[in-house]
N, C-alpha and C. Protein backbone atom coordinates (compact mmCIF):
# COMPACT_ATOMS: atom_id res chain seq x y z
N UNK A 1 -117.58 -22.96 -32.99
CA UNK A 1 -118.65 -22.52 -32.12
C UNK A 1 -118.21 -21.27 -31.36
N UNK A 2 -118.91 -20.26 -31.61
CA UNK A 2 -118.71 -19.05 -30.92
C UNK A 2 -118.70 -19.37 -29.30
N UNK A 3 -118.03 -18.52 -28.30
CA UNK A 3 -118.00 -18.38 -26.87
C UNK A 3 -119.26 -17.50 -26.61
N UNK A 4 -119.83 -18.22 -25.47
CA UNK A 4 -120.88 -17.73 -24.84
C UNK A 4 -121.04 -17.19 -23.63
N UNK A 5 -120.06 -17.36 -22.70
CA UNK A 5 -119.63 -17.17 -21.34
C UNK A 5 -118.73 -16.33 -21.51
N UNK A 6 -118.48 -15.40 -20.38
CA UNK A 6 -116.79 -14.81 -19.59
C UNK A 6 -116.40 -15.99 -19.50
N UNK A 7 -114.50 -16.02 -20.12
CA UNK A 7 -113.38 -16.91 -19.52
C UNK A 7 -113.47 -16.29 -17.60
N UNK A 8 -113.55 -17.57 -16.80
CA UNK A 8 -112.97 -17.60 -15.81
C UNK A 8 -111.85 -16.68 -15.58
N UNK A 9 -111.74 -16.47 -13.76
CA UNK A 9 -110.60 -15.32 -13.44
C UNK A 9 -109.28 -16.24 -13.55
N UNK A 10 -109.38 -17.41 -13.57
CA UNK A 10 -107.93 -18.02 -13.34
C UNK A 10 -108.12 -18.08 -15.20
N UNK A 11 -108.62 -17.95 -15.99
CA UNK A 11 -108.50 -18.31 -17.58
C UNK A 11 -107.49 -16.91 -18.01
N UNK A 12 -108.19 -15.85 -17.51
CA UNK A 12 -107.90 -14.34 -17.63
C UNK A 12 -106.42 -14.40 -17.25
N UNK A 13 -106.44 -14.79 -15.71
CA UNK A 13 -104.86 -15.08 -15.29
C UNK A 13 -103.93 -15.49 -16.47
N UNK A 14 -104.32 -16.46 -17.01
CA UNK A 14 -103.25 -17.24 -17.30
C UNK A 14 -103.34 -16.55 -19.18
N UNK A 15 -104.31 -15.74 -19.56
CA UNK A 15 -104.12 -15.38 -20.45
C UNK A 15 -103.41 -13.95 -20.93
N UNK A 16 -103.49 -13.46 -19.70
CA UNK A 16 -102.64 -12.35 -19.25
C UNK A 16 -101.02 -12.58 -18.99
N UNK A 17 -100.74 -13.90 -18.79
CA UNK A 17 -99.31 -14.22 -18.70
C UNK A 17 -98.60 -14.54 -20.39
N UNK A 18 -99.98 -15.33 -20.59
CA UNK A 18 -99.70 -15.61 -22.14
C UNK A 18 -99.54 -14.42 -23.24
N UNK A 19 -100.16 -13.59 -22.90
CA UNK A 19 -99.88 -12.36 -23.68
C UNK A 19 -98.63 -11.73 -23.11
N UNK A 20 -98.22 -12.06 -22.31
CA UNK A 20 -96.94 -10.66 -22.01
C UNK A 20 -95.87 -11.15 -22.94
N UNK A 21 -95.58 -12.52 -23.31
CA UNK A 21 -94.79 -13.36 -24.23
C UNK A 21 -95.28 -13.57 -25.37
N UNK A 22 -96.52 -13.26 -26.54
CA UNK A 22 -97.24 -14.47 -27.07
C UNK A 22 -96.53 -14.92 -27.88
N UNK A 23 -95.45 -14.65 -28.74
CA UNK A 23 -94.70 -15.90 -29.53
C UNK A 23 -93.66 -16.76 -29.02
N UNK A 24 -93.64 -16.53 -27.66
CA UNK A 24 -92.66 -17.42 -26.94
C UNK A 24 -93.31 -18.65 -26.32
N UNK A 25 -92.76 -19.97 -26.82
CA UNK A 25 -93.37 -21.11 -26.20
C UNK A 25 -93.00 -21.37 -24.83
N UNK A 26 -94.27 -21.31 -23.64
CA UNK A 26 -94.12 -21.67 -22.68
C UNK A 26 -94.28 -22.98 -22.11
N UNK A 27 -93.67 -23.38 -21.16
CA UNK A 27 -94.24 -24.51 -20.18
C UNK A 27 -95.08 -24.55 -19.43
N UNK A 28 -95.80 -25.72 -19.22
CA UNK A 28 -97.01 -25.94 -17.92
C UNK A 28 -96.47 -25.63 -16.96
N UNK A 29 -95.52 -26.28 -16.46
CA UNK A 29 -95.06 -25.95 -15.06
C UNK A 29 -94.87 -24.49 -14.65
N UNK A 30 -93.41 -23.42 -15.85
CA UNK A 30 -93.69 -22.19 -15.52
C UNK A 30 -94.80 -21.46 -15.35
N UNK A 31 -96.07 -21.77 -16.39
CA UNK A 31 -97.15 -21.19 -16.40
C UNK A 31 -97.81 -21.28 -14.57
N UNK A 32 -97.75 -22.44 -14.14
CA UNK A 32 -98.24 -22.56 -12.84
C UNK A 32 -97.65 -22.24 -11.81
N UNK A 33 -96.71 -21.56 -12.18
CA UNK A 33 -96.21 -20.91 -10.98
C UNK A 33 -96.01 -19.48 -10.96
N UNK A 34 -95.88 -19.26 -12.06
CA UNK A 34 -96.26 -17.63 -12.78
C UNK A 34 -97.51 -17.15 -12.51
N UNK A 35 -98.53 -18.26 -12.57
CA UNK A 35 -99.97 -17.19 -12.62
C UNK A 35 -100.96 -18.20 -10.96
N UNK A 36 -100.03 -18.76 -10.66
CA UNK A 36 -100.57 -19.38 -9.31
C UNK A 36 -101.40 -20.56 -9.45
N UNK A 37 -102.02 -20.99 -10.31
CA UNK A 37 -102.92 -22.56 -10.74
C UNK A 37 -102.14 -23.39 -10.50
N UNK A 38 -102.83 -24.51 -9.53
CA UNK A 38 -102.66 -25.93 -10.00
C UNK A 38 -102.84 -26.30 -10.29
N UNK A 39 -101.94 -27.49 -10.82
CA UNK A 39 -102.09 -28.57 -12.43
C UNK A 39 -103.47 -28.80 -12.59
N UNK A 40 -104.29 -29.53 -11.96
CA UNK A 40 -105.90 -29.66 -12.21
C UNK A 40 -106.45 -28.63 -12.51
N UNK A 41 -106.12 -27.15 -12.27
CA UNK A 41 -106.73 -26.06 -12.64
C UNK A 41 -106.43 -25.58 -14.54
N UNK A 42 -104.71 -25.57 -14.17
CA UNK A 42 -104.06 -25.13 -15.67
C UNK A 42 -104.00 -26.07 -16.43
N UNK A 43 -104.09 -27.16 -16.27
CA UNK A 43 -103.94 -28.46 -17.72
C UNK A 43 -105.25 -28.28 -18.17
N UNK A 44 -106.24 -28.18 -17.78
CA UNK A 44 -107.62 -28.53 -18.22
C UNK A 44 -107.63 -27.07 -19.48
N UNK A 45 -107.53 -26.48 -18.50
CA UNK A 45 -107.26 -24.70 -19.20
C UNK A 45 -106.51 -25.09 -20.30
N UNK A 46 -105.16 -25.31 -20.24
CA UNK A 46 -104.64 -25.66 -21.67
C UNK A 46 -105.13 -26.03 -22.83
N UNK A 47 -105.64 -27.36 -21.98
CA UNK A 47 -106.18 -28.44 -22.94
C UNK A 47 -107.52 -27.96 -23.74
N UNK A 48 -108.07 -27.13 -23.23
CA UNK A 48 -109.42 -26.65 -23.59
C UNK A 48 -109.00 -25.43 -24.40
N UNK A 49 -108.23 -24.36 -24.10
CA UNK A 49 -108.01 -23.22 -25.18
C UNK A 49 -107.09 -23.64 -26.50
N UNK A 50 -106.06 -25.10 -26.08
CA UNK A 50 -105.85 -25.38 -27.25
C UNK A 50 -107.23 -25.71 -28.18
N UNK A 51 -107.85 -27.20 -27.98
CA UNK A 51 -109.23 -27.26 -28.30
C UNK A 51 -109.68 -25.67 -29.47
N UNK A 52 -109.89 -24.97 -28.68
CA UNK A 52 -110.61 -23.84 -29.01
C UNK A 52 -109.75 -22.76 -30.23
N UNK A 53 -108.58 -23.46 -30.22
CA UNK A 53 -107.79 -22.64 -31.53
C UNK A 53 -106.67 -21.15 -30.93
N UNK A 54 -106.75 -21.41 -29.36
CA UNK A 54 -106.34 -20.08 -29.17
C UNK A 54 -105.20 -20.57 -28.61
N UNK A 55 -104.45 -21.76 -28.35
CA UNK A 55 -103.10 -21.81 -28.24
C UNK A 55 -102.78 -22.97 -28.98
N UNK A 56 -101.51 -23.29 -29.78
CA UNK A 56 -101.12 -23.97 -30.15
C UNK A 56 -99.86 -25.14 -29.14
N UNK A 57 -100.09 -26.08 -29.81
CA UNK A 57 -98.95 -26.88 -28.14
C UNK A 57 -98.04 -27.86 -29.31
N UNK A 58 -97.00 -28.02 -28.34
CA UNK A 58 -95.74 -28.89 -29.18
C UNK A 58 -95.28 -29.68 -28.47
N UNK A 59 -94.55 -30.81 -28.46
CA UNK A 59 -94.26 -31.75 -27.40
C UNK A 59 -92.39 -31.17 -27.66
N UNK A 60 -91.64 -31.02 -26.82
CA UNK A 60 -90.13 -30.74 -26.86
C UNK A 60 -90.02 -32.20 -26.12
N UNK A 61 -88.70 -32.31 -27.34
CA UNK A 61 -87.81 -33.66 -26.89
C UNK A 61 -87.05 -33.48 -25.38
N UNK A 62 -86.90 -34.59 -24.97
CA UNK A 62 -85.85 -34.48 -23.04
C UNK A 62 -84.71 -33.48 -23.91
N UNK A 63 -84.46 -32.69 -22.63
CA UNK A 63 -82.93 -31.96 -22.64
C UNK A 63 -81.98 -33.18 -22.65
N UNK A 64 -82.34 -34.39 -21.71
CA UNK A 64 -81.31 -34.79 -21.27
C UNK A 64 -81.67 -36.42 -21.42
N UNK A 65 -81.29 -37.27 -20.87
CA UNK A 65 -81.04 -38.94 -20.48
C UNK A 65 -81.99 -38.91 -19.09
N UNK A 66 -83.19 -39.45 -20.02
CA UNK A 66 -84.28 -39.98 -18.00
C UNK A 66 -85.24 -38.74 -17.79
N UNK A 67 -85.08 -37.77 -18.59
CA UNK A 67 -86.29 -36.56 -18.74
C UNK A 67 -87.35 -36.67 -19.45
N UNK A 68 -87.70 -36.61 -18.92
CA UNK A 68 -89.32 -37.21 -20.39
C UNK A 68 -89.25 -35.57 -20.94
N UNK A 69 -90.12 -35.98 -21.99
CA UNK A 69 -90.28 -34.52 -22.75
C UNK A 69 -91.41 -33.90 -22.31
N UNK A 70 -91.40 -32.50 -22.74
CA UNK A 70 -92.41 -31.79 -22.35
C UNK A 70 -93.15 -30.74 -22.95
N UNK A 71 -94.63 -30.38 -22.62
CA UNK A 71 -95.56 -29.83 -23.56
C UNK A 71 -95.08 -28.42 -23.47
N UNK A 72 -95.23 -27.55 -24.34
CA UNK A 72 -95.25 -26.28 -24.28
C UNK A 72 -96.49 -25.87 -25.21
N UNK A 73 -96.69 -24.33 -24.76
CA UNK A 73 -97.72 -23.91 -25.35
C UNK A 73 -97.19 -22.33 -25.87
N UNK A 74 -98.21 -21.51 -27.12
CA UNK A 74 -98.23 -20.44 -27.15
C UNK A 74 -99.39 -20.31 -27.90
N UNK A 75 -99.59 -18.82 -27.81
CA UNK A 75 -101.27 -18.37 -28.12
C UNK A 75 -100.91 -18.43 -29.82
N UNK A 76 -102.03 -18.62 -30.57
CA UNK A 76 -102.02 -18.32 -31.76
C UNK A 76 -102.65 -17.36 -32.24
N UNK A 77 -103.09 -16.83 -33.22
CA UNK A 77 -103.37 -15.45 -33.61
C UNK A 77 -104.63 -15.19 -33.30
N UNK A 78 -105.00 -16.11 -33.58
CA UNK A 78 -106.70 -15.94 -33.06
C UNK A 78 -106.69 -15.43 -31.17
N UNK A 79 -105.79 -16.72 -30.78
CA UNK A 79 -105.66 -16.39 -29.36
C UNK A 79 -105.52 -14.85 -28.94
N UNK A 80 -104.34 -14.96 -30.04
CA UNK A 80 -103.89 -13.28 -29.07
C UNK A 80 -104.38 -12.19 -29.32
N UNK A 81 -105.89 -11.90 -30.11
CA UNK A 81 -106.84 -11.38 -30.72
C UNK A 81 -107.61 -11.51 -29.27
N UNK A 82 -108.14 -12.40 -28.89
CA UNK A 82 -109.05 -12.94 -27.60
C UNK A 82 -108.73 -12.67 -26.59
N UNK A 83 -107.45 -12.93 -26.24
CA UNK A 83 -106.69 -12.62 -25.01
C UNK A 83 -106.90 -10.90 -24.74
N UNK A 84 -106.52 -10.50 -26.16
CA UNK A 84 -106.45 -8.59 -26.07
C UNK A 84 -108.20 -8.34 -25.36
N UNK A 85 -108.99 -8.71 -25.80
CA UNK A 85 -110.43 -8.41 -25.84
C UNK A 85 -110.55 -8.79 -24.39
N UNK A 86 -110.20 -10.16 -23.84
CA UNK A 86 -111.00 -10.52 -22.63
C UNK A 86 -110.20 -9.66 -21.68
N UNK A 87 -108.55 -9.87 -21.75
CA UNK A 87 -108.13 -9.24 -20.63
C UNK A 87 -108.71 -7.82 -20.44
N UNK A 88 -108.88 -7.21 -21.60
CA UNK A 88 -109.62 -5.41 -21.54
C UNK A 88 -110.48 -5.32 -20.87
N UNK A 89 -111.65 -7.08 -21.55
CA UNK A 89 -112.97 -6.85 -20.49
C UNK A 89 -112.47 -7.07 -19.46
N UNK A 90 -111.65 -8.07 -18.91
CA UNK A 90 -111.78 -8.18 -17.22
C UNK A 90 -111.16 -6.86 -16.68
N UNK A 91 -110.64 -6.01 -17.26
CA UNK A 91 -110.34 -5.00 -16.14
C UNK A 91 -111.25 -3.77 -16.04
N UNK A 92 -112.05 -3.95 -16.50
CA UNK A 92 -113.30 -2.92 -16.37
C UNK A 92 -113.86 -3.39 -15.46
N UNK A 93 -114.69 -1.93 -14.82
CA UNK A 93 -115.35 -2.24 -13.80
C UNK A 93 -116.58 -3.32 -14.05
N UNK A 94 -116.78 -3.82 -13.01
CA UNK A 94 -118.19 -4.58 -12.83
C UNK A 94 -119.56 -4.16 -13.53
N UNK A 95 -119.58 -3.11 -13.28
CA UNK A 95 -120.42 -1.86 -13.67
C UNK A 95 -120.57 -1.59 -15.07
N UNK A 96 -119.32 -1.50 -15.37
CA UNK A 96 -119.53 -1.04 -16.98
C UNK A 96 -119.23 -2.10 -17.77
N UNK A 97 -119.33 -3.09 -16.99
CA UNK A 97 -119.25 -4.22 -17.63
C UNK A 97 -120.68 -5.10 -17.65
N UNK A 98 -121.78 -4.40 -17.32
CA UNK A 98 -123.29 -4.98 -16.94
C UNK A 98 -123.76 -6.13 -15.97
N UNK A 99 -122.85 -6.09 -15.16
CA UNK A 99 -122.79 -7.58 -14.12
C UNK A 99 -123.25 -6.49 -12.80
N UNK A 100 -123.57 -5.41 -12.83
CA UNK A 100 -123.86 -4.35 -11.53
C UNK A 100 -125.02 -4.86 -10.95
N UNK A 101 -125.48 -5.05 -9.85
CA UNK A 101 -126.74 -5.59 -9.45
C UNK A 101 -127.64 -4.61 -9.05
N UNK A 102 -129.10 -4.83 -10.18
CA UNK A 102 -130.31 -3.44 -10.11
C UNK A 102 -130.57 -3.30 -8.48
């Protein structure tokens, strides 16, 4: 199903972090402290652009004894196709972006 909406400014955020790395698998946690979201904000986000084909996620085994393991994510090609496009749109003006009010 094609996108019909602008990604959100915190989506943009966090897709703008995801692109400065995109073949490097990140963590939730770094991600949320890198681009400022909290967990209720960025898990949903995850969970939904995975969904959507634009990041792929992996579960990593504990480093250690008593660590649970943990999700990481990175954009996939499609993603980082999307990411290029939206972040471009969000940094255009308002204006030339047709959101200007007549």
């Amino acid at each position: 199903m094609a996108r019909t909406r602008r990604p959100s400014n915190q989506a943009v955020r966090l897709l703008r972090a995801l692109l400065s790395r995109p073949q490097e698998w990140r963590y939730g946690y770094a991600l949320s402290k890198e681009v400022g979201l909290k967990s209720g904000t960025l898990y949903p986000l995850l969970m939904r652009m995975t969904d959507e084909g634009l990041l792929e996620s992996q579960w990593d085994p504990a480093a250690r004894f008593g660590v649970p393991p943990r999700h990481s994510y990175r954009l996939t090609q499609h993603g980082i196709l999307f990411a290029v496009e939206w972040t471009a749109e969000a940094a255009k003006p308002a204006a030339r972006r047709g959101l200007a009010s007549a």
